[in-house]
C-alpha atoms as a PDB file:
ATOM      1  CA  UNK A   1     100.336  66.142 112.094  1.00  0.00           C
ATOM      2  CA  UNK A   2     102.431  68.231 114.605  1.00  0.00           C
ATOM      3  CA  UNK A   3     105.458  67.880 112.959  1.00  0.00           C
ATOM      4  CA  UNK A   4     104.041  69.122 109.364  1.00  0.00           C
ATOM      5  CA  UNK A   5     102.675  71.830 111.386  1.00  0.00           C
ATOM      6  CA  UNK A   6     106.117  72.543 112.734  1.00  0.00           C
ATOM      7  CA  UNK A   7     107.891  72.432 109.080  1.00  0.00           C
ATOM      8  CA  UNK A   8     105.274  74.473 107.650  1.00  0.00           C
ATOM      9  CA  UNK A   9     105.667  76.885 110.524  1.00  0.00           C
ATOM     10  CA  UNK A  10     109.876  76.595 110.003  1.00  0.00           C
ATOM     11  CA  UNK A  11     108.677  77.414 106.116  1.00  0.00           C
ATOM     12  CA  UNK A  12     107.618  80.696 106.977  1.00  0.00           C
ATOM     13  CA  UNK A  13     111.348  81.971 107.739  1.00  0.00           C
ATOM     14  CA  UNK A  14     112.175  82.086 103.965  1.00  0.00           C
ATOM     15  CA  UNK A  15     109.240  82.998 102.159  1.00  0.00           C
ATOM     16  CA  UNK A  16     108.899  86.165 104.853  1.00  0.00           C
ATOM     17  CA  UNK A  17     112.529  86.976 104.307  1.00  0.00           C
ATOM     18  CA  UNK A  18     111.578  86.746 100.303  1.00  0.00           C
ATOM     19  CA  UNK A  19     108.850  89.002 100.755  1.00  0.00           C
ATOM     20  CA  UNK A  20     110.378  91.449 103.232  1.00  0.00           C
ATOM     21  CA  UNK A  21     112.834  91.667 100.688  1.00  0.00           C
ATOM     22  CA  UNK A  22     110.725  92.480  97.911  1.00  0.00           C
ATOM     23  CA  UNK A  23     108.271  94.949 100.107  1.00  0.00           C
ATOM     24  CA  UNK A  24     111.400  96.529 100.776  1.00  0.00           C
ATOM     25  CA  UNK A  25     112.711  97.247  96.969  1.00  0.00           C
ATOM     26  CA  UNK A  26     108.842  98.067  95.790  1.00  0.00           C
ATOM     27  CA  UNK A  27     108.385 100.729  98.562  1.00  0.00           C
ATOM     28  CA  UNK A  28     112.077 102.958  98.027  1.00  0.00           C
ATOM     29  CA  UNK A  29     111.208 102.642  94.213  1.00  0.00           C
ATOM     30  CA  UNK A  30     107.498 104.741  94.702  1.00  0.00           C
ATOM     31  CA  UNK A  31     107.960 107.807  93.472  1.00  0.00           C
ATOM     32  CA  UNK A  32     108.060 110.973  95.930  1.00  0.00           C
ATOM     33  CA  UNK A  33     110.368 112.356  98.493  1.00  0.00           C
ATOM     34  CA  UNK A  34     109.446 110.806 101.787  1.00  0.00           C
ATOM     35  CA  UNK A  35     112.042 113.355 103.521  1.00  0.00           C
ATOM     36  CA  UNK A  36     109.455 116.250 101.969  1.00  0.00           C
ATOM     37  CA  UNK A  37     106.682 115.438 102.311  1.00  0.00           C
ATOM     38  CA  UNK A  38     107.917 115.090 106.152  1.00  0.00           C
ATOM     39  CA  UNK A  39     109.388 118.306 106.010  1.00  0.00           C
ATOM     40  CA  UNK A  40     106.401 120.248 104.107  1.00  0.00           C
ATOM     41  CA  UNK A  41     106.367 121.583 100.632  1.00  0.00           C
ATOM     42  CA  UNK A  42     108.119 124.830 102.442  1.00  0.00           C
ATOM     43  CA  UNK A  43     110.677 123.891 103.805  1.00  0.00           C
ATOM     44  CA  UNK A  44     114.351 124.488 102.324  1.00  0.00           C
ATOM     45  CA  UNK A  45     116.557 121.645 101.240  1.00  0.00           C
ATOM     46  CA  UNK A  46     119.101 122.019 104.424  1.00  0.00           C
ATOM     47  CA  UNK A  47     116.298 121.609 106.405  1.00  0.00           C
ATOM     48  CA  UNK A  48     115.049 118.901 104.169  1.00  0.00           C
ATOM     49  CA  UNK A  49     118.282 117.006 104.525  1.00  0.00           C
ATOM     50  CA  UNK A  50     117.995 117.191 107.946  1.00  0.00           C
ATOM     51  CA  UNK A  51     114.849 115.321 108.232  1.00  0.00           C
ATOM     52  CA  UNK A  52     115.797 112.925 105.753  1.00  0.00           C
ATOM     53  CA  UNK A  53     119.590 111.758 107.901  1.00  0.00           C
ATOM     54  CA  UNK A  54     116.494 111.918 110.748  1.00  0.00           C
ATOM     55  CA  UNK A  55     114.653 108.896 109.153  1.00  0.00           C
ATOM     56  CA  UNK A  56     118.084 107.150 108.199  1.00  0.00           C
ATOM     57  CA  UNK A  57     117.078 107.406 104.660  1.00  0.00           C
ATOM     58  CA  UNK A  58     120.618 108.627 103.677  1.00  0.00           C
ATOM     59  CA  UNK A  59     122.092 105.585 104.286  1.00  0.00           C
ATOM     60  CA  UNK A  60     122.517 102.477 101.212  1.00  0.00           C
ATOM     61  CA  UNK A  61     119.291 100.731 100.684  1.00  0.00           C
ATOM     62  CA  UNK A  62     120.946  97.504 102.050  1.00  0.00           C
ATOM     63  CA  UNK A  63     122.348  99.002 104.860  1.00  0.00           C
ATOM     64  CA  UNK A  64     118.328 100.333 105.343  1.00  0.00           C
ATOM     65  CA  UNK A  65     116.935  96.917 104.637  1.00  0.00           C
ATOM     66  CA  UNK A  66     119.635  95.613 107.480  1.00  0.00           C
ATOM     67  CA  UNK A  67     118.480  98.127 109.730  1.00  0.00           C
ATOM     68  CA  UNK A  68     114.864  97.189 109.591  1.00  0.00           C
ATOM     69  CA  UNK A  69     114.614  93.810 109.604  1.00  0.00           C
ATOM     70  CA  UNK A  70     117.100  93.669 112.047  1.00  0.00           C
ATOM     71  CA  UNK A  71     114.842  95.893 114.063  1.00  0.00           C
ATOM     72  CA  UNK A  72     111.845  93.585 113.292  1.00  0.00           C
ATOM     73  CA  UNK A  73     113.063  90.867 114.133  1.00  0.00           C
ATOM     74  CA  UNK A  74     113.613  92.144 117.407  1.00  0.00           C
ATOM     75  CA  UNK A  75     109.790  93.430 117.534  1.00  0.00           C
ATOM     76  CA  UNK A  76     110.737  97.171 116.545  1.00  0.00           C
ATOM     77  CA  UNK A  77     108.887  98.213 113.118  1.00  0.00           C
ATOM     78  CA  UNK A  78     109.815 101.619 113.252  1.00  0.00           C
ATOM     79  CA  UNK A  79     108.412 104.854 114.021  1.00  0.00           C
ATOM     80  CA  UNK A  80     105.526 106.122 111.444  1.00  0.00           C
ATOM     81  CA  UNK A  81     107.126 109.107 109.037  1.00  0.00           C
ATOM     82  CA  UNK A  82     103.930 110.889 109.202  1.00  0.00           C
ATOM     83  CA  UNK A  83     102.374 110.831 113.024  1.00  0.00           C
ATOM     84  CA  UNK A  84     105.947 110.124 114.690  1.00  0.00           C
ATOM     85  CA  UNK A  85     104.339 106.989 116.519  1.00  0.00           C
ATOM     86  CA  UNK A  86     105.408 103.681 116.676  1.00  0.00           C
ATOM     87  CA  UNK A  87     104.067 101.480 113.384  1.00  0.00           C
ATOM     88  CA  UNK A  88     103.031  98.791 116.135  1.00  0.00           C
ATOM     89  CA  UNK A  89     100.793 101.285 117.823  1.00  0.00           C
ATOM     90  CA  UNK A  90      99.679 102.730 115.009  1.00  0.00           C
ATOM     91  CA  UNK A  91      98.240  98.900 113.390  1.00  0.00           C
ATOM     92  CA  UNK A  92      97.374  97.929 117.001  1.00  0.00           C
ATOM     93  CA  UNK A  93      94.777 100.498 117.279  1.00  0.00           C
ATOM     94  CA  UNK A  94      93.484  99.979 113.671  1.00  0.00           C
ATOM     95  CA  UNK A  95      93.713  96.040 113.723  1.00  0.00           C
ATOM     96  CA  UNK A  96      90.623  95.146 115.632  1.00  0.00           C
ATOM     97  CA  UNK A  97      88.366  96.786 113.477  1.00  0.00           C
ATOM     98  CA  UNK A  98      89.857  95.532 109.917  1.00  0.00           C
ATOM     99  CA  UNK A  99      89.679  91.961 111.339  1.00  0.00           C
ATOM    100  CA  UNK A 100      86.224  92.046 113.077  1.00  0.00           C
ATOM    101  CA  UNK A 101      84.792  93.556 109.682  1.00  0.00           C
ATOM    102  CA  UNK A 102      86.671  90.894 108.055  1.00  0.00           C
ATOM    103  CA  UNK A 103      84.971  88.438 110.312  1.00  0.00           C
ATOM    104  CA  UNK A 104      81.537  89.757 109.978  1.00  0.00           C
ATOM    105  CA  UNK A 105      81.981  89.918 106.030  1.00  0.00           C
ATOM    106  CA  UNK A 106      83.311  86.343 106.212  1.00  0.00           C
ATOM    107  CA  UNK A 107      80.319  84.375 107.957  1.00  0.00           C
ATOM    108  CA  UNK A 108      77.183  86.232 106.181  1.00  0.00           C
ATOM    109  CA  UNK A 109      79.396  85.460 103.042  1.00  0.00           C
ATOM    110  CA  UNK A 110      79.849  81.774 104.064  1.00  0.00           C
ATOM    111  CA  UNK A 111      76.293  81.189 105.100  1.00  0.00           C
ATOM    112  CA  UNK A 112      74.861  82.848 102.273  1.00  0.00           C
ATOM    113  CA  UNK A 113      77.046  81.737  99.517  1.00  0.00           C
ATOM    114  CA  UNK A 114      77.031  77.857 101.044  1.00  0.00           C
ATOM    115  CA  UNK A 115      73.266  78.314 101.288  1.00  0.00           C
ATOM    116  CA  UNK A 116      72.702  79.730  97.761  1.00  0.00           C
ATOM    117  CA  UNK A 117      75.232  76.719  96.228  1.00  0.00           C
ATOM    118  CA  UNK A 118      73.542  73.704  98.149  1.00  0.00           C
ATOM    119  CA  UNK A 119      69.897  74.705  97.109  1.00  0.00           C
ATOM    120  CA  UNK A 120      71.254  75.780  93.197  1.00  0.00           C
ATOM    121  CA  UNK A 121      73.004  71.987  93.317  1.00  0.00           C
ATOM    122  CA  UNK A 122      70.378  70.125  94.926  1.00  0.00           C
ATOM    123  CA  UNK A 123      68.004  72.194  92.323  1.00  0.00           C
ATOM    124  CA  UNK A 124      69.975  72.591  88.868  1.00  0.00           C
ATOM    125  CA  UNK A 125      68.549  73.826  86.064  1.00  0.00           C
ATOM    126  CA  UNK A 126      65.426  74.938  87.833  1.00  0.00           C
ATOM    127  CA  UNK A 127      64.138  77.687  88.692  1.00  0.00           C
ATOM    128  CA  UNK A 128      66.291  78.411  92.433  1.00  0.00           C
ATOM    129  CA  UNK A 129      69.322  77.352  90.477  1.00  0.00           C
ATOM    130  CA  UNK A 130      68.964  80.179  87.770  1.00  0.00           C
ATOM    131  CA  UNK A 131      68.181  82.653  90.206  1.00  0.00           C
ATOM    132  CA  UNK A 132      70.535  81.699  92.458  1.00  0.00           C
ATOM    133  CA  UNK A 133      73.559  82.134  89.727  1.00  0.00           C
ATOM    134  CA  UNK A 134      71.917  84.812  88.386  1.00  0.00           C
ATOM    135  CA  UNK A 135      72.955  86.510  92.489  1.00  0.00           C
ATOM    136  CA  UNK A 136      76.014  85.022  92.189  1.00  0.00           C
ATOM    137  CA  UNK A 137      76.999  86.721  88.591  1.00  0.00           C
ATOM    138  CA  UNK A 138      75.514  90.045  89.787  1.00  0.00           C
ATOM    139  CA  UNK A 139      78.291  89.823  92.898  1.00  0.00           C
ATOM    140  CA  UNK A 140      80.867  89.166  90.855  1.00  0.00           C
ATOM    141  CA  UNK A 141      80.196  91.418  88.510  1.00  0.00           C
ATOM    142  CA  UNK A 142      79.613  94.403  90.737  1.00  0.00           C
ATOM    143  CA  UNK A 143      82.383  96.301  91.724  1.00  0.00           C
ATOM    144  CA  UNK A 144      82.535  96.670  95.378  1.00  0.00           C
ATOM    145  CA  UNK A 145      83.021 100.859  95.651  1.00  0.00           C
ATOM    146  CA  UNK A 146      80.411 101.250  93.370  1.00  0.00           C
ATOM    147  CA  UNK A 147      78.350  98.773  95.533  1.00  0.00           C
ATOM    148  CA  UNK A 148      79.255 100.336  98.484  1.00  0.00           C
ATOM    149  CA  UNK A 149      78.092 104.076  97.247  1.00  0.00           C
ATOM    150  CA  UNK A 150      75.057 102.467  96.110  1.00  0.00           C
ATOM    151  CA  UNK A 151      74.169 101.182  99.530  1.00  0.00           C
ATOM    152  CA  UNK A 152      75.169 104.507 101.084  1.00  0.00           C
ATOM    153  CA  UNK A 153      72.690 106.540  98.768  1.00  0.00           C
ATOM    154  CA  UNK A 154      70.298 104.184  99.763  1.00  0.00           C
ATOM    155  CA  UNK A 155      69.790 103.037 102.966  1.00  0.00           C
ATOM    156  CA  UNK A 156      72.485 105.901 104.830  1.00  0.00           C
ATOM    157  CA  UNK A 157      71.361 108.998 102.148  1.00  0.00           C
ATOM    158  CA  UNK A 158      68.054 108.805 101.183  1.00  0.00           C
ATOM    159  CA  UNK A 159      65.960 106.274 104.025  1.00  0.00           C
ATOM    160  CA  UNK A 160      68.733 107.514 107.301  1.00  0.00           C
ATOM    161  CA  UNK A 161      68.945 103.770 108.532  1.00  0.00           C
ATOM    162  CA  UNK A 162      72.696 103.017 108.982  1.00  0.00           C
ATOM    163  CA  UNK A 163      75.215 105.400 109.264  1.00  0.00           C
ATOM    164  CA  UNK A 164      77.997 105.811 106.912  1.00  0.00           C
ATOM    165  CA  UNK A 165      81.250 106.594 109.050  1.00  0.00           C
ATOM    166  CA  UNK A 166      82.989 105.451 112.014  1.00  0.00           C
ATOM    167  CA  UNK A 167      82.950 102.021 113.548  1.00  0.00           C
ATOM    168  CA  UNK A 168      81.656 102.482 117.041  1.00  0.00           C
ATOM    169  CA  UNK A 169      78.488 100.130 117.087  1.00  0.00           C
ATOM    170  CA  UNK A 170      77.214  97.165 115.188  1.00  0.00           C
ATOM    171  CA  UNK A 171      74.980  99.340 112.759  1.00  0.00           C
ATOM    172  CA  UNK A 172      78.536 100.468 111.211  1.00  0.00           C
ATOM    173  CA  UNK A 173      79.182  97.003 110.374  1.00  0.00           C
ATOM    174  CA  UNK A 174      76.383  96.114 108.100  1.00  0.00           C
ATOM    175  CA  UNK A 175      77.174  98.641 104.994  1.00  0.00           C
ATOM    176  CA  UNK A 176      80.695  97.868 104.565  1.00  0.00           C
ATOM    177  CA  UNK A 177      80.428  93.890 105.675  1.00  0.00           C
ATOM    178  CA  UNK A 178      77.572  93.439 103.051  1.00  0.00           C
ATOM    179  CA  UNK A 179      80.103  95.641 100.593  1.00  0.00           C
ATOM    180  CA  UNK A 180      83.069  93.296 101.062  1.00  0.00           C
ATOM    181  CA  UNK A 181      81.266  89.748 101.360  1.00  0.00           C
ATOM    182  CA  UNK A 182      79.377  90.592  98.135  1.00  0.00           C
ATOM    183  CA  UNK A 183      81.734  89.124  96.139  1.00  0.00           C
ATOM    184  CA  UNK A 184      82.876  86.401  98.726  1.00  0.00           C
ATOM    185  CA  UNK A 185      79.473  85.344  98.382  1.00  0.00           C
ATOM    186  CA  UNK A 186      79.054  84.867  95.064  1.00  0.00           C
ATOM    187  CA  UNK A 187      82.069  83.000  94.606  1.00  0.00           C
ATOM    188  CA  UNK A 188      80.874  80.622  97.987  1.00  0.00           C
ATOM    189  CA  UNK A 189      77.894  79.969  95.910  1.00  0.00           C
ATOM    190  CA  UNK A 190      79.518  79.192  92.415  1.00  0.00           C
ATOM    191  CA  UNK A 191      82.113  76.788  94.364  1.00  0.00           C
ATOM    192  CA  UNK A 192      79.467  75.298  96.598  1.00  0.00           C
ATOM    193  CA  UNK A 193      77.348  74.519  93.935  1.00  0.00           C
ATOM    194  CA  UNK A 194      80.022  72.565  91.475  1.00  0.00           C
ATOM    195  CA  UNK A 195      81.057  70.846  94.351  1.00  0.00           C
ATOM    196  CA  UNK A 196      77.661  69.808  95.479  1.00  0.00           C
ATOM    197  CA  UNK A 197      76.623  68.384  91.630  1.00  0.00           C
ATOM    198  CA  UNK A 198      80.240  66.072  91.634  1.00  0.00           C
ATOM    199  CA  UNK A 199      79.466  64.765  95.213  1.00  0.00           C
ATOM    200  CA  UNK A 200      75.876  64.405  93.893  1.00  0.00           C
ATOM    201  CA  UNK A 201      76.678  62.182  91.528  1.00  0.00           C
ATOM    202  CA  UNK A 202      78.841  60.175  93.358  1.00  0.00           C
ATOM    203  CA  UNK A 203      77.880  56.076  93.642  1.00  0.00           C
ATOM    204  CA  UNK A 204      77.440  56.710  97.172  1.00  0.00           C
ATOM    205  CA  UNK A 205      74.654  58.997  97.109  1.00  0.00           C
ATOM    206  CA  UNK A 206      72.628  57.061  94.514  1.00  0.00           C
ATOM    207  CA  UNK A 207      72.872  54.099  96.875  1.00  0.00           C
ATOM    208  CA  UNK A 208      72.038  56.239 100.118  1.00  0.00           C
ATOM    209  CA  UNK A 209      68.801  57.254  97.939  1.00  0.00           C
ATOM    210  CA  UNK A 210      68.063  53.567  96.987  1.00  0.00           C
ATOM    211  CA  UNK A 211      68.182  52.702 100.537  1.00  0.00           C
ATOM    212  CA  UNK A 212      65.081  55.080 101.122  1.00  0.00           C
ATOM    213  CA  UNK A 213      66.998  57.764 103.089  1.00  0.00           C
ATOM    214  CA  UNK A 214      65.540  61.165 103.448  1.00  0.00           C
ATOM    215  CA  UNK A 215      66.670  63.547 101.106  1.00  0.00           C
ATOM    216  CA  UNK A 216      68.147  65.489 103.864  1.00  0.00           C
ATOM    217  CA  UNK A 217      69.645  63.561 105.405  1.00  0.00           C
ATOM    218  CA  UNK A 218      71.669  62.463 102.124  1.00  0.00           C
ATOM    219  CA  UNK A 219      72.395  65.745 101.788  1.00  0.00           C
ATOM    220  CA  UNK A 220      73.606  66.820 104.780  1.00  0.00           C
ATOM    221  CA  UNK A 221      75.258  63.732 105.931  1.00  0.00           C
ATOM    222  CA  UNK A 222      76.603  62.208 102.991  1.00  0.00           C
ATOM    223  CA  UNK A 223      76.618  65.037 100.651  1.00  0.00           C
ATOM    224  CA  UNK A 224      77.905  68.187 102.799  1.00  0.00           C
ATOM    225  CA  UNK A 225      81.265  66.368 104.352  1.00  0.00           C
ATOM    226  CA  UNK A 226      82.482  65.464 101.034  1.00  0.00           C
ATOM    227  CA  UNK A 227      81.865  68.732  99.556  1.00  0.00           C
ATOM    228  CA  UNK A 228      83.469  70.778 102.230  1.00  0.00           C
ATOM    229  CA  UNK A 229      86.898  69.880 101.546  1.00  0.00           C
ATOM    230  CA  UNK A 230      86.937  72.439  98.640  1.00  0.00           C
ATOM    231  CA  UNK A 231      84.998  74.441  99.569  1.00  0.00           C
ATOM    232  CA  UNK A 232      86.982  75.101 102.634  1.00  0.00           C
ATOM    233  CA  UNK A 233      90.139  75.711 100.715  1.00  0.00           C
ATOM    234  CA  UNK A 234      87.855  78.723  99.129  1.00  0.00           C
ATOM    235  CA  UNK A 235      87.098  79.519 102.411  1.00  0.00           C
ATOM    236  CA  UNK A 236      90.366  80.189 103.535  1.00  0.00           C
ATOM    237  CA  UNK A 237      91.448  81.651 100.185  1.00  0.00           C
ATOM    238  CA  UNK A 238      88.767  84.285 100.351  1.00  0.00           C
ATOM    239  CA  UNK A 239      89.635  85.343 104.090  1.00  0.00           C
ATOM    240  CA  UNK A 240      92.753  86.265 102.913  1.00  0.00           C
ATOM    241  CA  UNK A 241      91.590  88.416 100.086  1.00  0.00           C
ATOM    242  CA  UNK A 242      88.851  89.767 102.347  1.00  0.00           C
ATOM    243  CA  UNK A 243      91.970  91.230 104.461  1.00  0.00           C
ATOM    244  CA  UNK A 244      93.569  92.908 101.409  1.00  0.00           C
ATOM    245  CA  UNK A 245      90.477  93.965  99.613  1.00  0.00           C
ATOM    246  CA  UNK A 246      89.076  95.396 103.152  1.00  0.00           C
ATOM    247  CA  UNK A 247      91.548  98.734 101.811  1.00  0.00           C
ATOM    248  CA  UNK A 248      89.116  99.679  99.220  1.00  0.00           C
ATOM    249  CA  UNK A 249      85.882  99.151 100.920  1.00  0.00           C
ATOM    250  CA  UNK A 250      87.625 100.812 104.012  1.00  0.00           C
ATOM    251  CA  UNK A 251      88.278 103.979 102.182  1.00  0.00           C
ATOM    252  CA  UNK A 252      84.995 104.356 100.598  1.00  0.00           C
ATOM    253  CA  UNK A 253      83.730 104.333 104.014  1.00  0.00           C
ATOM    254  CA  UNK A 254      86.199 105.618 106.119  1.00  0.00           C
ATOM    255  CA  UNK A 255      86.427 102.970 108.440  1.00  0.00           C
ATOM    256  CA  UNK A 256      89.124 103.505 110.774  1.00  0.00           C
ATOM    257  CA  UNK A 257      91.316 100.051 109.974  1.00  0.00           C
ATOM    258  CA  UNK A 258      94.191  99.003 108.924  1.00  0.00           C
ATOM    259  CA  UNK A 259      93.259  99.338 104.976  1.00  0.00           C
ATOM    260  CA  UNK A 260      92.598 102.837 105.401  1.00  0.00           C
ATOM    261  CA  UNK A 261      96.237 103.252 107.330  1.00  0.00           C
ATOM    262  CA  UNK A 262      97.654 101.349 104.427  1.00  0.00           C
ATOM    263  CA  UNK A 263      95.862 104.114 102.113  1.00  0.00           C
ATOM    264  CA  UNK A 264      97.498 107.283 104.124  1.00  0.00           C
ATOM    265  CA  UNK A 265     100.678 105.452 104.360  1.00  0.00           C
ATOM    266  CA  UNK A 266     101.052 105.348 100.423  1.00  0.00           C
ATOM    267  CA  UNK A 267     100.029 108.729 100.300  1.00  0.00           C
ATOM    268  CA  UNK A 268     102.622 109.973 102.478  1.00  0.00           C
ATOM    269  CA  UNK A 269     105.751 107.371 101.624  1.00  0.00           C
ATOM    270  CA  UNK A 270     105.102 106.382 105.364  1.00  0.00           C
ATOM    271  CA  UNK A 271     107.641 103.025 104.561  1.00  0.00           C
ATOM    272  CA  UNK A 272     107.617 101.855 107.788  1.00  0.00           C
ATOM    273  CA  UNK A 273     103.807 101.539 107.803  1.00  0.00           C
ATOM    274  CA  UNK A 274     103.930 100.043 104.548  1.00  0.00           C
ATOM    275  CA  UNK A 275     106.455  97.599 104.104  1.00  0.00           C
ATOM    276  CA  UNK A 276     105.129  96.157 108.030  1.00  0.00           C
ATOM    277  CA  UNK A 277     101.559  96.134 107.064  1.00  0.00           C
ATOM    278  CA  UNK A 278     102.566  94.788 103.550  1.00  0.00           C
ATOM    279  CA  UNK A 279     104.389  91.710 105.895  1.00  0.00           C
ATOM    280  CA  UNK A 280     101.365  91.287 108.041  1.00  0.00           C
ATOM    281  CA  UNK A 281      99.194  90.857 104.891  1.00  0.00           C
ATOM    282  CA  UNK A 282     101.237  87.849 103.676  1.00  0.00           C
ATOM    283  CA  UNK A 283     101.426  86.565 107.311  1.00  0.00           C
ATOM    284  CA  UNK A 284      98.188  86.658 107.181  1.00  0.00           C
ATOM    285  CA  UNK A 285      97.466  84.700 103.839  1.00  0.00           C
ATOM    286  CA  UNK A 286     100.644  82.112 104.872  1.00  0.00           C
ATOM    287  CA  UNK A 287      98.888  81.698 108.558  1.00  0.00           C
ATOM    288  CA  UNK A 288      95.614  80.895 106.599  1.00  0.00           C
ATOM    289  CA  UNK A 289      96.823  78.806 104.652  1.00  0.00           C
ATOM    290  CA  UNK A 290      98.181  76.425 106.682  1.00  0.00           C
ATOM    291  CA  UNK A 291      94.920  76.508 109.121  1.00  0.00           C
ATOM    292  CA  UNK A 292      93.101  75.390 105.928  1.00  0.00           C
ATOM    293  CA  UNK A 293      95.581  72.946 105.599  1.00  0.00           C
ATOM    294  CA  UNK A 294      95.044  71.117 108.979  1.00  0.00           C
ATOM    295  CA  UNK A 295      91.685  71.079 108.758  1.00  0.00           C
ATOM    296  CA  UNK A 296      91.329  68.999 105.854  1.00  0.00           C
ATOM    297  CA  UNK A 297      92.641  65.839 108.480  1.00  0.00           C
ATOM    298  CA  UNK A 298      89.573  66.704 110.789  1.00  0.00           C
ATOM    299  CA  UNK A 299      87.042  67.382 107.678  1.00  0.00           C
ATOM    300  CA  UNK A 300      88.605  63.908 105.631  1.00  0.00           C
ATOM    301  CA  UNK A 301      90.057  61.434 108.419  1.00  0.00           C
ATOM    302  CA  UNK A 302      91.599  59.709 105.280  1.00  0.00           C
ATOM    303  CA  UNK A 303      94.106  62.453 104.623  1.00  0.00           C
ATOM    304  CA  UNK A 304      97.351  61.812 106.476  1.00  0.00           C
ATOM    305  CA  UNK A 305     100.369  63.905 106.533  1.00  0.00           C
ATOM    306  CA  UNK A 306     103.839  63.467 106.214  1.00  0.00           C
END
């Protein structure tokens, strides 16, 4: 186990270096003047020039890319074009936020959409099972800013329960977490549930039942371990695209995280901010990944690795 951790950790040299690369070449090709927009609209084009041998963006784009990921590697991600801070205070103060919305999306999500697929499996083709897809299709279907303007009207607009803006107690949480596990949800459920009805079916089971053990036990004993494995690979899929789809929901909102810094960023050809945050996002999924990974040893003792 410890040394597949260690070459999967050893992995994450090249495919960073791939996708620093690429960040790199997709950022200089967005369209807009960084140097400008720095500058202002007002500004003259010596003094534009200035600013622009400022920011080193005079030099080659390789001798730029060597530049900052030499400086990376070293810990430095630049200073931010538009606020003149440093990128890693900049995501430092706007991390904690993203990932404890993430976090709070992630385990309603999880104990909803688990809890929505075991009952629709253990149930199919009843009643619970057709309304439970029926939840599951309407999350999926819905798009999540049009969700999360719904809830607004709602519950911030028209009954003044929750607040809309700002992230400064746990009543902030509940709009946009409910926004961006919607769909995390629904997919739980969908994967939960065809993953239930195989292990259901399984030889095992029917001889569990034949031996007169409790329903419940079957399926939370025999049933639940051998569906997790799956399930769990969702699980770890959907984290990361709770990360990455936490921009949208965080704009609609205006919660003060790192999708909204991502947003502002693009908006003002801050590269710096986004070719690090860009690299933290696929840290991020690569990380996950390979936490998903290890756990299928403890979930399935039979899996070995090599």
């Amino acid at each position: 186990m410890l040394n597949y951790f260690l070459k999967r950790l050893l992995g994450l040299i090249p495919t960073l270096l791939i996708v620093a690369v690429l960040v790199f070449l997709f950022v200089h090709m967005l369209p807009g003047d960084p140097a400008r927009l720095a500058a202002g609209q007002e500004a003259d084009e010596q003094t534009v020039a200035m600013v622009r041998a400022e920011l080193g963006l005079d030099k080659p784009l390789p001798q730029q890319f060597v530049s900052f990921f030499s400086h990376m590697l070293q810990g430095d991600f630049g200073t931010s074009i538009r606020t003149r801070r440093p990128v890693s205070m900049e995501i430092g103060e706007r991390f904690f936020p993203t990932v404890m919305l993430t976090i709070t999306s992630m385990v309603w999500a999880v104990i909803f959409g688990m809890g929505i697929g075991i009952v629709s499996a253990v149930f199919r083709n009843q009643w619970p099972d057709r309304l439970g897809m029926t939840l599951a299709v309407s999350g999926i279907s819905f798009p999540a800013f049009a969700l999360g303007m719904l809830l607004m009207q709602i519950f911030s607009v028209q009954l003044g329960w929750l607040p809309t803006v700002g992230a400064s107690s746990w009543k902030h949480y509940i709009l946009p977490s409910i926004t961006l596990g919607a769909a995390v949800a629904a997919v739980m459920a969908r994967f939960t549930r065809a993953s239930f009805v195989e292990v259901i079916q399984e030889d095992f089971v029917r001889t569990a039942r034949a031996k007169g053990v409790r329903e419940r036990t079957v399926i939370i004993k025999h049933c639940l371990r051998n569906a997790l494995i799956p399930v769990v690979t969702m699980m770890g899929l959907q984290f990361g695209f709770l990360l990455g789809g936490s921009i949208l929901v965080e704009a609609v909102f205006n919660w003060p995280g790192l999708g909204r810094l991502l947003v502002d960023a693009v908006q003002m050809r801050d590269y710096p901010v986004i070719q690090t945050l860009v690299l933290l996002f696929s840290l991020e999924f690569i990380l996950i990944n390979l936490v998903v990974d290890v756990l299928y040893g403890y979930i399935n003792p039979t899996i070995r690795y090599k």
